[in-house]
N, C-alpha and C. Protein backbone atom coordinates (compact mmCIF):
# COMPACT_ATOMS: atom_id res chain seq x y z
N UNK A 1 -26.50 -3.32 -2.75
CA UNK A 1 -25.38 -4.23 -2.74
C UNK A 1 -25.66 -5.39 -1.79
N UNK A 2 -25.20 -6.31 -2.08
CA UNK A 2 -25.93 -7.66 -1.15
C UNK A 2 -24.47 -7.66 -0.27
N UNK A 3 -25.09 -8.16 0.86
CA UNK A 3 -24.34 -8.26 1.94
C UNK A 3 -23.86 -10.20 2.49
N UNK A 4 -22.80 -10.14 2.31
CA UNK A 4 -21.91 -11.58 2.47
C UNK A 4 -21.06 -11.83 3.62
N UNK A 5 -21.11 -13.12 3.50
CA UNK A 5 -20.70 -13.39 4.78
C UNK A 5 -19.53 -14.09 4.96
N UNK A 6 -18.76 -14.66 5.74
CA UNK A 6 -16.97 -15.28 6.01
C UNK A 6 -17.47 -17.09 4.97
N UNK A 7 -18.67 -17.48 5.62
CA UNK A 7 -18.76 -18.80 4.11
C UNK A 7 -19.10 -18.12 2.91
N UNK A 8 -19.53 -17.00 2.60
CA UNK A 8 -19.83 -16.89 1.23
C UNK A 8 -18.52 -15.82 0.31
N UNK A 9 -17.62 -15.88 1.21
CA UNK A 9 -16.49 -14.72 0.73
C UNK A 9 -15.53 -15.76 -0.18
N UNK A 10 -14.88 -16.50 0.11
CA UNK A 10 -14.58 -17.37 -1.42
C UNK A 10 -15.46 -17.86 -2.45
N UNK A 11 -15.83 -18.12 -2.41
CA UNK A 11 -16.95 -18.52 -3.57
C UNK A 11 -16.66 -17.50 -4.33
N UNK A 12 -17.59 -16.17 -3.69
CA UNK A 12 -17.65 -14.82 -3.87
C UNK A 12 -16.57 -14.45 -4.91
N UNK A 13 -14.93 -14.45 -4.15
CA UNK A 13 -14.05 -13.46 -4.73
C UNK A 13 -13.52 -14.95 -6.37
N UNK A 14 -13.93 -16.21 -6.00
CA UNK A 14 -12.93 -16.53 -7.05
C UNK A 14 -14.04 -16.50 -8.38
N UNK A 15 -14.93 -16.50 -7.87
CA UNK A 15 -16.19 -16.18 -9.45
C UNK A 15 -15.51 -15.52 -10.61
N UNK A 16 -14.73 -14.66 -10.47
CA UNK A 16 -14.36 -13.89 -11.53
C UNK A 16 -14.33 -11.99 -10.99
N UNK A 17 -14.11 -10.92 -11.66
CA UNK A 17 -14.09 -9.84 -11.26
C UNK A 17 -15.19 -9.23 -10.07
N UNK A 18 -15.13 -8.70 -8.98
CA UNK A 18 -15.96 -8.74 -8.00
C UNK A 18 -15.10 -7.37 -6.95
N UNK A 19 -16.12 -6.84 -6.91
CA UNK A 19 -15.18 -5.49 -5.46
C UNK A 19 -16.58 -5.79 -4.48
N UNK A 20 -15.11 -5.79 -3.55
CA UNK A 20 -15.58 -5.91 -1.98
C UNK A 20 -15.73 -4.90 -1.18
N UNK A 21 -16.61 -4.29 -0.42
CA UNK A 21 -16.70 -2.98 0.06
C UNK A 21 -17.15 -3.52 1.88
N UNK A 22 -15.42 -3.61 2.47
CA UNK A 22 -15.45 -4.06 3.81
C UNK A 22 -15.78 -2.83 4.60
N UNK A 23 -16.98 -3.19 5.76
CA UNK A 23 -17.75 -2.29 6.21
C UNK A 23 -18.14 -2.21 7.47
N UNK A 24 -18.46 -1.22 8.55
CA UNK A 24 -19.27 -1.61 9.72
C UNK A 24 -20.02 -0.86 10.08
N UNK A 25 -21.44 -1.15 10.61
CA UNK A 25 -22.63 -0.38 10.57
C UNK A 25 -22.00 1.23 11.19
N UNK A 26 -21.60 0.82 12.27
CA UNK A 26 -20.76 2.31 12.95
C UNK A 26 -20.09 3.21 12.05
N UNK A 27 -20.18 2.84 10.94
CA UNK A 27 -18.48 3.97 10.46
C UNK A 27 -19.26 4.97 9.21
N UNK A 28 -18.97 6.21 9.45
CA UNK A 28 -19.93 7.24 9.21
C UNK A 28 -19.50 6.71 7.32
N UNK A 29 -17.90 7.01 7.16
CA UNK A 29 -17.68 7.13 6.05
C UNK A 29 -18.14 5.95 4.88
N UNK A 30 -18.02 4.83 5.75
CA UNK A 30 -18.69 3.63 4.98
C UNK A 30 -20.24 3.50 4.33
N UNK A 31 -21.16 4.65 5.53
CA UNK A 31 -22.29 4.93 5.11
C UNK A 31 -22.30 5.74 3.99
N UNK A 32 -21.54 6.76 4.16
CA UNK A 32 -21.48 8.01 3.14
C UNK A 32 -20.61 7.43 1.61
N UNK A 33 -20.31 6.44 1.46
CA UNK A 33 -19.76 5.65 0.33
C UNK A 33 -20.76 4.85 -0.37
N UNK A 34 -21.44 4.22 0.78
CA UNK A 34 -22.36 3.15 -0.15
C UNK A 34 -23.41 3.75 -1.02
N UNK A 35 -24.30 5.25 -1.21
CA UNK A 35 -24.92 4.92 -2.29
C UNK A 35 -24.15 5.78 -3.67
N UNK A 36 -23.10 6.12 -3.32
CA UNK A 36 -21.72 6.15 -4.33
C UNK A 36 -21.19 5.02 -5.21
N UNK A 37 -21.53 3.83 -4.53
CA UNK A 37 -21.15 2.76 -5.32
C UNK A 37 -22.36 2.27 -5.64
N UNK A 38 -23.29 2.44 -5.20
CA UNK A 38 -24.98 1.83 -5.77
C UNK A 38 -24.85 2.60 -7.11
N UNK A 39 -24.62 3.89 -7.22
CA UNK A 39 -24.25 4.31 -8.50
C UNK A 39 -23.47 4.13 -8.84
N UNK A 40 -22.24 3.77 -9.29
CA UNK A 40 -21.06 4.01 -9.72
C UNK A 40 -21.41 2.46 -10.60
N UNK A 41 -22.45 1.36 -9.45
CA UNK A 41 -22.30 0.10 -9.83
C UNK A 41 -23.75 0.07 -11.14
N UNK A 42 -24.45 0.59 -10.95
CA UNK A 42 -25.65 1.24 -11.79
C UNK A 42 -25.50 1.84 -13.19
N UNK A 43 -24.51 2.55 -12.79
CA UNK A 43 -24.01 3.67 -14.20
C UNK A 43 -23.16 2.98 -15.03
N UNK A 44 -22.38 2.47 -14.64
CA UNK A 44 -20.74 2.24 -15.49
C UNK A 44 -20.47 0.43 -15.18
N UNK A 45 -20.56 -0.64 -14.14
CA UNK A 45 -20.13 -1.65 -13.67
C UNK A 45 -21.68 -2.88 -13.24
N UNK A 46 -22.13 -2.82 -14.24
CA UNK A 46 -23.72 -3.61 -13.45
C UNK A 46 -23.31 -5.11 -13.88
N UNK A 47 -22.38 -5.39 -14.75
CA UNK A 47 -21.87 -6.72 -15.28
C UNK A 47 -20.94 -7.22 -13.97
N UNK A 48 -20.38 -6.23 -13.48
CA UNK A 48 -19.47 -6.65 -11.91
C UNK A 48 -20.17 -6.91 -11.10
N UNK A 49 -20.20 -7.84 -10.01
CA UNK A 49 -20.65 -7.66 -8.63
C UNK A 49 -20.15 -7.41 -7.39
N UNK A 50 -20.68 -6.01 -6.76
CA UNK A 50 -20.50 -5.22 -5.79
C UNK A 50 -21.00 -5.86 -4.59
N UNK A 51 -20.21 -6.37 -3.72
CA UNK A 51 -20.57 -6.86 -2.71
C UNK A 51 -20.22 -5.91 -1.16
N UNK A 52 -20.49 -6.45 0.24
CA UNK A 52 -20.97 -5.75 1.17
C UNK A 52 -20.03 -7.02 1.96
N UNK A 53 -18.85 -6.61 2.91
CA UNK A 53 -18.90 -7.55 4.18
C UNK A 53 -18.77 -6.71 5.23
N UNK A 54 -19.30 -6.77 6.25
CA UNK A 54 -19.11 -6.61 7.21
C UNK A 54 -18.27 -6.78 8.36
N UNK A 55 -16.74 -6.25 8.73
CA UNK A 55 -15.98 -6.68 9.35
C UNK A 55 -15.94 -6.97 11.03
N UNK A 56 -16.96 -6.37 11.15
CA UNK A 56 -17.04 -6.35 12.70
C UNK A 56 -18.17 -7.82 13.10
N UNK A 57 -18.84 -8.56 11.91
CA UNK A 57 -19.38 -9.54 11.39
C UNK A 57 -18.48 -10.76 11.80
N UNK A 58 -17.43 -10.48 10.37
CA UNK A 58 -16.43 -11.47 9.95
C UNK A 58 -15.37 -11.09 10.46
N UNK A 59 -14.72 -11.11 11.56
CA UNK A 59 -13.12 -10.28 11.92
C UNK A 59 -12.24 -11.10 10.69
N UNK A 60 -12.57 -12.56 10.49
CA UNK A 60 -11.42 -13.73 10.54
C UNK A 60 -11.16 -12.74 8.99
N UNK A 61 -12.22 -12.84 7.88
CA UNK A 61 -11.75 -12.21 6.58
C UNK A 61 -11.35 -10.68 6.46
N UNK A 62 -11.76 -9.86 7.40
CA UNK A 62 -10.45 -8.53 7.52
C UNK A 62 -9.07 -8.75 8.10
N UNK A 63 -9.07 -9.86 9.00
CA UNK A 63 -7.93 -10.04 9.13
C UNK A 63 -6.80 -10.75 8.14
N UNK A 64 -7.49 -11.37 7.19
CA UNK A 64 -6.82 -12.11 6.41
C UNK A 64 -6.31 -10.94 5.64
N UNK A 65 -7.10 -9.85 5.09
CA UNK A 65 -7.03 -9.03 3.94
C UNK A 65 -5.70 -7.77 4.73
N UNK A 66 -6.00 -8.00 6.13
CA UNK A 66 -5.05 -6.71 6.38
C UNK A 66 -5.95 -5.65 6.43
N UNK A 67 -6.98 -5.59 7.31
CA UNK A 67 -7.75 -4.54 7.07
C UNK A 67 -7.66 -3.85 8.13
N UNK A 68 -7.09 -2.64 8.28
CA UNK A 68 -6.88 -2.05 9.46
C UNK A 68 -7.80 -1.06 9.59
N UNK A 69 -8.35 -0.05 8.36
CA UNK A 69 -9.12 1.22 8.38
C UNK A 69 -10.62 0.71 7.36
N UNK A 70 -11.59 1.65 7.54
CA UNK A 70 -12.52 1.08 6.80
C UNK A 70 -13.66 2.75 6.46
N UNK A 71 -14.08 3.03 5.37
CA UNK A 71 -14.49 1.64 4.47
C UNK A 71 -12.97 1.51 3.65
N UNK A 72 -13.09 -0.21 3.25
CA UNK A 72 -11.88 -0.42 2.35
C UNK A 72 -12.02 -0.83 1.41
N UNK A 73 -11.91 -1.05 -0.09
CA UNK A 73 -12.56 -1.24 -0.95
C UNK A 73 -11.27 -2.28 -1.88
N UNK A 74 -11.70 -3.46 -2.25
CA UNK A 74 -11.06 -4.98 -2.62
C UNK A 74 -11.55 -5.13 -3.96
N UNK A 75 -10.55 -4.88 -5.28
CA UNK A 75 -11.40 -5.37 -6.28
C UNK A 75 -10.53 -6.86 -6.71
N UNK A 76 -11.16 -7.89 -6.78
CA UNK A 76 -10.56 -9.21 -7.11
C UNK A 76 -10.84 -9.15 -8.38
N UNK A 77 -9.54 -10.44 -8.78
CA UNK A 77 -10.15 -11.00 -10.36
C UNK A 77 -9.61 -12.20 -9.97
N UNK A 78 -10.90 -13.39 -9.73
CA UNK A 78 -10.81 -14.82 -9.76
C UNK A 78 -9.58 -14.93 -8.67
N UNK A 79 -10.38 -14.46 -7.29
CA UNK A 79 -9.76 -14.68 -6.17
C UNK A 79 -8.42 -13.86 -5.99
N UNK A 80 -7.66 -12.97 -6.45
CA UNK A 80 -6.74 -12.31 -6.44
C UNK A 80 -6.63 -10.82 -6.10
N UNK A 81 -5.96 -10.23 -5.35
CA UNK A 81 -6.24 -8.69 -5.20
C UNK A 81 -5.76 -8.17 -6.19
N UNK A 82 -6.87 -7.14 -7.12
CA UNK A 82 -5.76 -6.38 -8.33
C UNK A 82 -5.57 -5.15 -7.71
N UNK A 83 -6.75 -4.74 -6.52
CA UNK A 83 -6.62 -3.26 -6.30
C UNK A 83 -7.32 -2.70 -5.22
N UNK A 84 -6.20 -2.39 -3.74
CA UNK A 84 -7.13 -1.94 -2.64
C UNK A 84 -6.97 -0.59 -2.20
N UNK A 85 -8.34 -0.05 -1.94
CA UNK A 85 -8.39 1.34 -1.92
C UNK A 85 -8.99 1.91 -0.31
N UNK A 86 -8.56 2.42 0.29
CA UNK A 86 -9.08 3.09 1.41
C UNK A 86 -9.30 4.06 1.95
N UNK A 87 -10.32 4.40 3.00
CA UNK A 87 -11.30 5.85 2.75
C UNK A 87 -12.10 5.90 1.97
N UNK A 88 -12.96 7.27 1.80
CA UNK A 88 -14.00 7.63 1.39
C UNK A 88 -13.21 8.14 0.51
N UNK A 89 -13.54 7.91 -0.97
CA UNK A 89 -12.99 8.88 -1.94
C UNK A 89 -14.34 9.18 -2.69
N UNK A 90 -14.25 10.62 -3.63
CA UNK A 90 -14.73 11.03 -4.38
C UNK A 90 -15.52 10.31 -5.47
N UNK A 91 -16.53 10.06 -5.78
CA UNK A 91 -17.04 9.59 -7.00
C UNK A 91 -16.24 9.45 -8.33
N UNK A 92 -15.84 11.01 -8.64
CA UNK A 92 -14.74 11.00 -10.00
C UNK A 92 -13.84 10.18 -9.95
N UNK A 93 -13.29 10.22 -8.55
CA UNK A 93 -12.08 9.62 -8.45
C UNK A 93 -12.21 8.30 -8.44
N UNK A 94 -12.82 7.67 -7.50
CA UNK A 94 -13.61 5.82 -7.45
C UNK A 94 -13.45 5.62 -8.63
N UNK A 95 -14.58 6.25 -9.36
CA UNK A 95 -14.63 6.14 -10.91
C UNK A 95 -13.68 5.56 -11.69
N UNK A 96 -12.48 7.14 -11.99
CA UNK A 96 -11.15 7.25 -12.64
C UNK A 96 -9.88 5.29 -12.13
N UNK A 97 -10.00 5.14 -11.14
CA UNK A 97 -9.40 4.35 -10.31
C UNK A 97 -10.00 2.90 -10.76
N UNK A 98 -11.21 2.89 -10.94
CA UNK A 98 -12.36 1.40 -11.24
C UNK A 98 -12.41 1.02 -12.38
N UNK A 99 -12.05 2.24 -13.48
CA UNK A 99 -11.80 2.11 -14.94
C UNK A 99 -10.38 1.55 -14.90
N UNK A 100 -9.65 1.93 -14.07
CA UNK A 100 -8.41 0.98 -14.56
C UNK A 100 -7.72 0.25 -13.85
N UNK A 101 -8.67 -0.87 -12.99
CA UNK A 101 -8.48 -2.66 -13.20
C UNK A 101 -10.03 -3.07 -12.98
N UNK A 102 -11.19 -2.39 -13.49
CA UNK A 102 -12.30 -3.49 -14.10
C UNK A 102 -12.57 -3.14 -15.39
């Protein structure tokens, strides 16, 4: 997943459908998520792009989003939140949840 930054986060979200996977090197669960979505983005979503920010990076764009816990997971469509998810969840479940708003 490519990793973005506070100038490349609009661009980013108004492109069209795009999940954001806000992150910080420290946080066990954020590690234990990402190659969950390397698949999830592999298997089922390779037409989407899965992106990486780093909040402890960028404070200014977690703060905008309201990001209090992490990992937190942002799926936009053309700059808009359709759907935010937080914690580590299950593969099935990511899954079940990603099928219905991408």
């Amino acid at each position: 997943m490519k990793v973005i930054n506070a100038n490349e986060f609009d661009k980013t979200i108004e492109s069209g459908k795009v999940l954001v996977d806000f992150f910080a090197d420290w946080c066990g669960p954020c590690k234990a998520l990402a190659p969950v979505l390397e698949q999830l983005h592999d298997e089922s979503y390779d037409a989407i792009p899965f992106v990486k920010i780093n909040i402890d990076e960028n404070p200014d764009v977690a703060e905008r989003f309201g990001i209090q816990s992490i990992p937190t997971l942002i799926v936009f469509d053309e700059g808009q939140v359709k759907k935010q998810l937080v914690g580590f969840l299950p593969k099935p479940m990511l899954k079940k949840t990603l099928d219905e708003v991408l």
